[in-house]
PDB file of N, CA and C in Angstrom:
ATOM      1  N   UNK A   1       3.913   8.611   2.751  1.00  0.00           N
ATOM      2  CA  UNK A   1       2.505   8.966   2.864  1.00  0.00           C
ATOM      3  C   UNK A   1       1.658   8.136   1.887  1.00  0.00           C
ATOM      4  N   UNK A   2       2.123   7.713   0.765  1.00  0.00           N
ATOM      5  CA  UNK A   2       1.147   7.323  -0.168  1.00  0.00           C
ATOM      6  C   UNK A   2       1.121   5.561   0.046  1.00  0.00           C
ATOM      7  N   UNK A   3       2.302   4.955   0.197  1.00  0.00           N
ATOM      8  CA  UNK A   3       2.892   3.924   0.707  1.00  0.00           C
ATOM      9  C   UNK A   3       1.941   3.337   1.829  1.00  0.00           C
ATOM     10  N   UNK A   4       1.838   4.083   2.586  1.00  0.00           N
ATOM     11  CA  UNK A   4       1.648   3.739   4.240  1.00  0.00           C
ATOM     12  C   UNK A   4       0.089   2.884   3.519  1.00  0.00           C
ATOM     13  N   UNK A   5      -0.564   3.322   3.597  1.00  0.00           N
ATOM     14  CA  UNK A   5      -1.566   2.328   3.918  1.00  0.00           C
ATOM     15  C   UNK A   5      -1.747   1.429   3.054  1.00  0.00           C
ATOM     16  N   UNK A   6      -1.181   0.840   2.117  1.00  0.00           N
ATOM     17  CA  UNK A   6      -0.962  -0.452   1.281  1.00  0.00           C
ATOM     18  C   UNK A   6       0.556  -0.943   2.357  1.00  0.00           C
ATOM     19  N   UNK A   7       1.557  -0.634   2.601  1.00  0.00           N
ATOM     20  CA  UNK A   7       1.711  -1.219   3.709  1.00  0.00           C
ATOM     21  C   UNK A   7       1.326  -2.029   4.851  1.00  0.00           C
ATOM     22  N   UNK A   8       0.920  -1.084   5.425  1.00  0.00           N
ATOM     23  CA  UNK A   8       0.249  -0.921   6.923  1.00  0.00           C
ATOM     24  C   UNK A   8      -0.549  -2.315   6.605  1.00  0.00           C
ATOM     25  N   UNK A   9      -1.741  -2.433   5.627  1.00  0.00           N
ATOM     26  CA  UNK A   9      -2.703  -3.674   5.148  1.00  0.00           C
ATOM     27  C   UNK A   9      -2.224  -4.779   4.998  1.00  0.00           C
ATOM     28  N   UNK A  10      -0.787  -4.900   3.999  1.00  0.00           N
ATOM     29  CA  UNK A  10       0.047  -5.792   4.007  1.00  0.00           C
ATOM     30  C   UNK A  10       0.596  -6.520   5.357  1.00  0.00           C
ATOM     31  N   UNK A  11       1.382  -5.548   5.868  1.00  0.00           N
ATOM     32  CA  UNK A  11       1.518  -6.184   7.500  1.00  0.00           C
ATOM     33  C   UNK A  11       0.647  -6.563   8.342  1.00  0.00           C
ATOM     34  N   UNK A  12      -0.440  -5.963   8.338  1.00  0.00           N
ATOM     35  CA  UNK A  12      -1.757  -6.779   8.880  1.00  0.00           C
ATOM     36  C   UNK A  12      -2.203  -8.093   8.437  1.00  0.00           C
ATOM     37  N   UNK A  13      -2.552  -8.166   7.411  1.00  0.00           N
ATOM     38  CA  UNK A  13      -2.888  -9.298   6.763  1.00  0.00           C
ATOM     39  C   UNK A  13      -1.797 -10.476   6.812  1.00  0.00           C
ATOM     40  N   UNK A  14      -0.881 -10.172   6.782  1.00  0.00           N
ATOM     41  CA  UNK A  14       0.281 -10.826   6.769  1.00  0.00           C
ATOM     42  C   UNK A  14       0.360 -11.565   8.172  1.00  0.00           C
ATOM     43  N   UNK A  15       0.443 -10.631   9.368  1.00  0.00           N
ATOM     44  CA  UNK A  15       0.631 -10.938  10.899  1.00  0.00           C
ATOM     45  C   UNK A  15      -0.697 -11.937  11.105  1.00  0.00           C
ATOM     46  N   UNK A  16      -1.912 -11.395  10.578  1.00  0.00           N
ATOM     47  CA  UNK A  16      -3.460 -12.405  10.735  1.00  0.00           C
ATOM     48  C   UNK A  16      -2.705 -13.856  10.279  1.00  0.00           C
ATOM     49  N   UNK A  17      -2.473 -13.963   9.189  1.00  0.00           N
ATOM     50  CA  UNK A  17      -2.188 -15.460   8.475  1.00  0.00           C
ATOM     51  C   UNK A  17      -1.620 -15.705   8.895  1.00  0.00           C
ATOM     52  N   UNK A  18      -0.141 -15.203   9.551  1.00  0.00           N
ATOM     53  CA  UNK A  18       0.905 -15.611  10.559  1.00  0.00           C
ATOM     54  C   UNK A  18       0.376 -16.344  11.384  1.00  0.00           C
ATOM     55  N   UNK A  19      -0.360 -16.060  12.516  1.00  0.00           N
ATOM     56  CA  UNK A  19      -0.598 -16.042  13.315  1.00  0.00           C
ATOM     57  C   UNK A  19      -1.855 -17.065  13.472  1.00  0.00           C
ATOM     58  N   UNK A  20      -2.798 -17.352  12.121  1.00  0.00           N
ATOM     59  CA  UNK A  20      -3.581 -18.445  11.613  1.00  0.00           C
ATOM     60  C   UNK A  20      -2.466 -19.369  11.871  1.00  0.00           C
ATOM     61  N   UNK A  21      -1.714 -19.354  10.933  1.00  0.00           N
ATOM     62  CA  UNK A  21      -0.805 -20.695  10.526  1.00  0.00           C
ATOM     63  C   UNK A  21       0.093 -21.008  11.770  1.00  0.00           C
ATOM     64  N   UNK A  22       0.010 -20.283  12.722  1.00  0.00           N
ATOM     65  CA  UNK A  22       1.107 -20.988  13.834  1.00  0.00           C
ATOM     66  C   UNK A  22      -0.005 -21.525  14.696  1.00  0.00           C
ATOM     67  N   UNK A  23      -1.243 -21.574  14.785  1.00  0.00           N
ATOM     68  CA  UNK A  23      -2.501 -21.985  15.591  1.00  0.00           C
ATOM     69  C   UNK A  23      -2.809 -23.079  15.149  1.00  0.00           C
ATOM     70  N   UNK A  24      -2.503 -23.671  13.515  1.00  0.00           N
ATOM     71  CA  UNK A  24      -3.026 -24.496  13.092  1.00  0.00           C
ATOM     72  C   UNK A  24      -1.931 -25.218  12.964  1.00  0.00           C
ATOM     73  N   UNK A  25      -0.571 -24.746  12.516  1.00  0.00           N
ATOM     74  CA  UNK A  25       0.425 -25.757  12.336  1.00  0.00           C
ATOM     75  C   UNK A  25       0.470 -25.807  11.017  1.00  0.00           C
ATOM     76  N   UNK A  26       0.038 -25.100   9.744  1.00  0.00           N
ATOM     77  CA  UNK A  26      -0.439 -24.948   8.581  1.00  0.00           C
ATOM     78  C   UNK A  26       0.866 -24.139   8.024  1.00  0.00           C
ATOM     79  N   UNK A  27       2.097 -24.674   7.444  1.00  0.00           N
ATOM     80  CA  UNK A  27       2.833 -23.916   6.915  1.00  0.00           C
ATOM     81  C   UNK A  27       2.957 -24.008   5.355  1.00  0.00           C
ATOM     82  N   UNK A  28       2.186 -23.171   4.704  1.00  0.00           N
ATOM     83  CA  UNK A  28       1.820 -23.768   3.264  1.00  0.00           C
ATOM     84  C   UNK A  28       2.659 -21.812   3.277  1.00  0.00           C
ATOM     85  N   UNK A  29       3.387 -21.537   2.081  1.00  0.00           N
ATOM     86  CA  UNK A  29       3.780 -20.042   2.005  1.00  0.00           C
ATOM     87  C   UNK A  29       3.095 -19.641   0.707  1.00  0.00           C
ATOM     88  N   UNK A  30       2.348 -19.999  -0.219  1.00  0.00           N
ATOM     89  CA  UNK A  30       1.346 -19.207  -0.738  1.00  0.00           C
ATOM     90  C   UNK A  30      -0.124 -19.070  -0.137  1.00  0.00           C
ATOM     91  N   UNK A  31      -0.306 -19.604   0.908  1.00  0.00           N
ATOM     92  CA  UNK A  31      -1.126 -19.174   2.117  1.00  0.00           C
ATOM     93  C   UNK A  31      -1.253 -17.788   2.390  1.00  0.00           C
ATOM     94  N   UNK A  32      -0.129 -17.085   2.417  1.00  0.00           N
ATOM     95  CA  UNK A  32       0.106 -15.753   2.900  1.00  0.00           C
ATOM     96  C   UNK A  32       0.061 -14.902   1.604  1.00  0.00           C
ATOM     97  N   UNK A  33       0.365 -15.452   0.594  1.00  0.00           N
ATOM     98  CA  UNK A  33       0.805 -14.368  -0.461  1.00  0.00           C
ATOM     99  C   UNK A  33      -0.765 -14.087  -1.476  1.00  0.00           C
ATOM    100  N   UNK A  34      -1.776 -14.666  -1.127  1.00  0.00           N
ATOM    101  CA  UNK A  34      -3.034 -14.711  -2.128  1.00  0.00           C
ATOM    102  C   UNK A  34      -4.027 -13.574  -1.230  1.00  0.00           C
ATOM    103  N   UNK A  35      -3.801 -14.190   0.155  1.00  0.00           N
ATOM    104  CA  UNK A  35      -4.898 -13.108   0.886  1.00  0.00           C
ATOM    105  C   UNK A  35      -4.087 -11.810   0.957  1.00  0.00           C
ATOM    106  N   UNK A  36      -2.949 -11.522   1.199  1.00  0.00           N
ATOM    107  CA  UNK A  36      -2.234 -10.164   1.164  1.00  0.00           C
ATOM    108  C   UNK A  36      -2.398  -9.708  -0.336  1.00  0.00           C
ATOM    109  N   UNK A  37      -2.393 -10.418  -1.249  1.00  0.00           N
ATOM    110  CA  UNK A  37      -2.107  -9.330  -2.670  1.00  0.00           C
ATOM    111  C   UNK A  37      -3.478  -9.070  -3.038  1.00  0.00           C
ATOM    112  N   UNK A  38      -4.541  -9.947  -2.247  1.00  0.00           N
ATOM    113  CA  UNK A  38      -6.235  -9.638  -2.716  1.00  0.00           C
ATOM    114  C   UNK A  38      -6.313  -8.439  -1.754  1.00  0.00           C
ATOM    115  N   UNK A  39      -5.522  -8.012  -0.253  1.00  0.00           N
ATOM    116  CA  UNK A  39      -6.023  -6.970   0.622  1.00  0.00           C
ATOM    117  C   UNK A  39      -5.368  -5.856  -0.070  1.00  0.00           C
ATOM    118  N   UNK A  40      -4.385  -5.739  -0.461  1.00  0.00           N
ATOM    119  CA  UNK A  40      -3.482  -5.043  -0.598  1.00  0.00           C
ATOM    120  C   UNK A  40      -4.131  -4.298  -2.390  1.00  0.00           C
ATOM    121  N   UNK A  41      -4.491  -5.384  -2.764  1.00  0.00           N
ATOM    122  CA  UNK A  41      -5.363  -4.821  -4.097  1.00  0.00           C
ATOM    123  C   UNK A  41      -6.681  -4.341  -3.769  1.00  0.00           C
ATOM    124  N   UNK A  42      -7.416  -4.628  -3.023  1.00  0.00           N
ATOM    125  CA  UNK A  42      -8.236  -3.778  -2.383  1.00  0.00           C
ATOM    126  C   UNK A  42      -8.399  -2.644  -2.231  1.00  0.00           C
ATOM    127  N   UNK A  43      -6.966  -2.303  -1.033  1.00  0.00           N
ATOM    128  CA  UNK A  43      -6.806  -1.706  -0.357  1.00  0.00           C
ATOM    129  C   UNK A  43      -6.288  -0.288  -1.391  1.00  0.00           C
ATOM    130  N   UNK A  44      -5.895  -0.555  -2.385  1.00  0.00           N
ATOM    131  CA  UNK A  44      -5.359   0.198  -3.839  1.00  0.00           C
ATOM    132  C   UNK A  44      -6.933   0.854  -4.186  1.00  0.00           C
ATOM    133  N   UNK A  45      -7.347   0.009  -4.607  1.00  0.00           N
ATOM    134  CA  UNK A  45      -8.496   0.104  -5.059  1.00  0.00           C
ATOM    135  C   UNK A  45      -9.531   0.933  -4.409  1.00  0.00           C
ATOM    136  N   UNK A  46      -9.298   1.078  -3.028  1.00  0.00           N
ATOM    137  CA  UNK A  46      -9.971   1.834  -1.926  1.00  0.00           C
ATOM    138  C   UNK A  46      -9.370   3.381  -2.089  1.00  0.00           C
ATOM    139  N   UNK A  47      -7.882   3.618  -1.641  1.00  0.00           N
ATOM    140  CA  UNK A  47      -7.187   4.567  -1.647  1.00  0.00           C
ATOM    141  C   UNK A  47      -6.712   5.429  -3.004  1.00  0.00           C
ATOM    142  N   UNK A  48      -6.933   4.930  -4.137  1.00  0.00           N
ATOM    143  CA  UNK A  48      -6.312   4.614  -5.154  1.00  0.00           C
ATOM    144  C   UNK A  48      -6.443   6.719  -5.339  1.00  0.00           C
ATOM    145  N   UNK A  49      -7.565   6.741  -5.757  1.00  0.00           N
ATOM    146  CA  UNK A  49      -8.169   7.981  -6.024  1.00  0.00           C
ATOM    147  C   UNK A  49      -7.396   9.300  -5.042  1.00  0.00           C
ATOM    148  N   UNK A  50      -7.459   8.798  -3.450  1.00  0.00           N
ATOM    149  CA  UNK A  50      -6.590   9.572  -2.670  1.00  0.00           C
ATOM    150  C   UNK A  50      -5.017   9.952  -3.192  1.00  0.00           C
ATOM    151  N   UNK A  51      -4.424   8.772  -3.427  1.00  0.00           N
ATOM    152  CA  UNK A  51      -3.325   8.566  -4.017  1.00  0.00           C
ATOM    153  C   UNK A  51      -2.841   9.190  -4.957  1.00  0.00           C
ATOM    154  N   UNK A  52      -3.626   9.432  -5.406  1.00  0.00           N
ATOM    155  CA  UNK A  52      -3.309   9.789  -7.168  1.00  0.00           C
ATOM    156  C   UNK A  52      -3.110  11.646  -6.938  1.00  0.00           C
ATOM    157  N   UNK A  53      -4.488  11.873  -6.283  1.00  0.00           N
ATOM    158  CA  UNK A  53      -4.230  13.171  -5.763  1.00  0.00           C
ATOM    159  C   UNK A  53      -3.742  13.903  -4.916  1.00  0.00           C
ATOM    160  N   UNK A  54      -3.052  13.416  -3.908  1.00  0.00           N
ATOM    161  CA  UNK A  54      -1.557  13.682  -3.305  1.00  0.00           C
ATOM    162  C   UNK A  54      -0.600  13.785  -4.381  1.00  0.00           C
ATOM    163  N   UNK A  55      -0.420  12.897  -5.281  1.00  0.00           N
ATOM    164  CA  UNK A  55       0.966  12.866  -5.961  1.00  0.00           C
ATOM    165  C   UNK A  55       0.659  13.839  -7.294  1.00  0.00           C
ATOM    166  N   UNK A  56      -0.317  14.208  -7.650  1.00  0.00           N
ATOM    167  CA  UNK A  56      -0.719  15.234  -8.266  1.00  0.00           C
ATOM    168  C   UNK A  56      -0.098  16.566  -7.621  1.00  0.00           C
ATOM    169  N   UNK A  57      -0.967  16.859  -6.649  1.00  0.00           N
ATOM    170  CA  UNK A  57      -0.532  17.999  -6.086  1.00  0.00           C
ATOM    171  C   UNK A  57       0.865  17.740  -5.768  1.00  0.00           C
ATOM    172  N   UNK A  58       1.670  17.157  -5.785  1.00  0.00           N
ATOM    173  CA  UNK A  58       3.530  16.936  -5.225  1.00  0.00           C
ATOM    174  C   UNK A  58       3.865  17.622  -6.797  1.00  0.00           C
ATOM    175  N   UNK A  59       3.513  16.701  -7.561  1.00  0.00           N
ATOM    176  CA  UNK A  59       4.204  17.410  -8.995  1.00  0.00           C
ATOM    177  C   UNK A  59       3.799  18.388  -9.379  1.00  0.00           C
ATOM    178  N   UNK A  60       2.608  19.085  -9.287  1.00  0.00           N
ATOM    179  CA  UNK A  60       2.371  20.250  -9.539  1.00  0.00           C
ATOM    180  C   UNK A  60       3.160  21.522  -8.715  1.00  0.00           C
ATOM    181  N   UNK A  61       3.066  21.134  -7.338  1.00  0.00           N
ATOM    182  CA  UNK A  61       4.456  22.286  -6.619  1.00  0.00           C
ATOM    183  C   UNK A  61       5.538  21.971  -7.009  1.00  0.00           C
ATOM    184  N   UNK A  62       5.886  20.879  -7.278  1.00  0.00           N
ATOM    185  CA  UNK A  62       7.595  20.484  -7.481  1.00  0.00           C
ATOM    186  C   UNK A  62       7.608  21.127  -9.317  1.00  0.00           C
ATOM    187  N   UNK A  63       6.723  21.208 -10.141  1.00  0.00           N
ATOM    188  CA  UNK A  63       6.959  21.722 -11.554  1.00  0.00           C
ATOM    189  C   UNK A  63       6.840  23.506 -11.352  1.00  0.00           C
ATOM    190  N   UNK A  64       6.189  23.618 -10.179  1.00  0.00           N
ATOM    191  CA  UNK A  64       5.672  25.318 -10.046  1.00  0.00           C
ATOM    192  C   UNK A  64       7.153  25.940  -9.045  1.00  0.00           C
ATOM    193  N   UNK A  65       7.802  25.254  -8.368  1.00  0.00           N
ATOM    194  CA  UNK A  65       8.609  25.315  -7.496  1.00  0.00           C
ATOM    195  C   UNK A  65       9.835  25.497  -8.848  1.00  0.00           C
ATOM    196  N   UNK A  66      10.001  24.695  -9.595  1.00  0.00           N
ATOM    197  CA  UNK A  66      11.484  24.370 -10.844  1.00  0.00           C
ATOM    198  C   UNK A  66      10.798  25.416 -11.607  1.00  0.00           C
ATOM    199  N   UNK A  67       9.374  25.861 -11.810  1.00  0.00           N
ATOM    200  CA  UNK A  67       9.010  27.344 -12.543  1.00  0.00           C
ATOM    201  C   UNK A  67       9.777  28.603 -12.030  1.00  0.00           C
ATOM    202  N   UNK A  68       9.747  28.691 -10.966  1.00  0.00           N
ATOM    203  CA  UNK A  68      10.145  30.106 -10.622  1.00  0.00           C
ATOM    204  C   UNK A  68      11.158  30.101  -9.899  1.00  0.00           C
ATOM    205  N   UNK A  69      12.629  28.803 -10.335  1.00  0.00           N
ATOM    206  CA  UNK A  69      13.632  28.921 -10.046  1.00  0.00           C
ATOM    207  C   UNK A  69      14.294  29.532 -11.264  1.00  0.00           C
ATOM    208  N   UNK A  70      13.841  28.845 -12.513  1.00  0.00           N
ATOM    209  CA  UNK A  70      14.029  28.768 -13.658  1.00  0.00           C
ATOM    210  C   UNK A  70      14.215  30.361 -14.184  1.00  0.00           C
ATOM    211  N   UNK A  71      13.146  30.971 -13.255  1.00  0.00           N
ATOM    212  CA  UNK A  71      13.353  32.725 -14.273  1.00  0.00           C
ATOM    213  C   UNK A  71      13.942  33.638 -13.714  1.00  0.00           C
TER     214      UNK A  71
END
């Protein structure tokens, strides 16, 4: 869940430049790796806040869950 859409961006971006570079004949391989880590940092940067608070709430049930095994 938290993964997926820094993924998902990655493979997009990735398949776009692919798919640039087989149109042009352009096989340079840091071609691919500057526009994916600028989307993909973005794309962090976009979600980031979502992110954080999903995995918040995971550790808070998973510490409240090991609470009231514990007694």
């Amino acid at each position: 869940m938290l993964a997926g859409p820094l993924l998902a961006i990655g493979l997009l971006v990735g398949l776009l430049i692919s798919i640039l570079q087989a149109t042009t004949q352009i096989q340079e391989q840091t071609l691919v790796f500057v526009p994916k880590l600028l989307a993909v940092g973005l794309t962090l940067l976009a979600f980031g806040s979502w992110m954080l608070q999903v995995m918040s709430g995971f550790v808070y049930g998973l510490l409240t869950a090991m609470g009231n095994v514990l007694r």
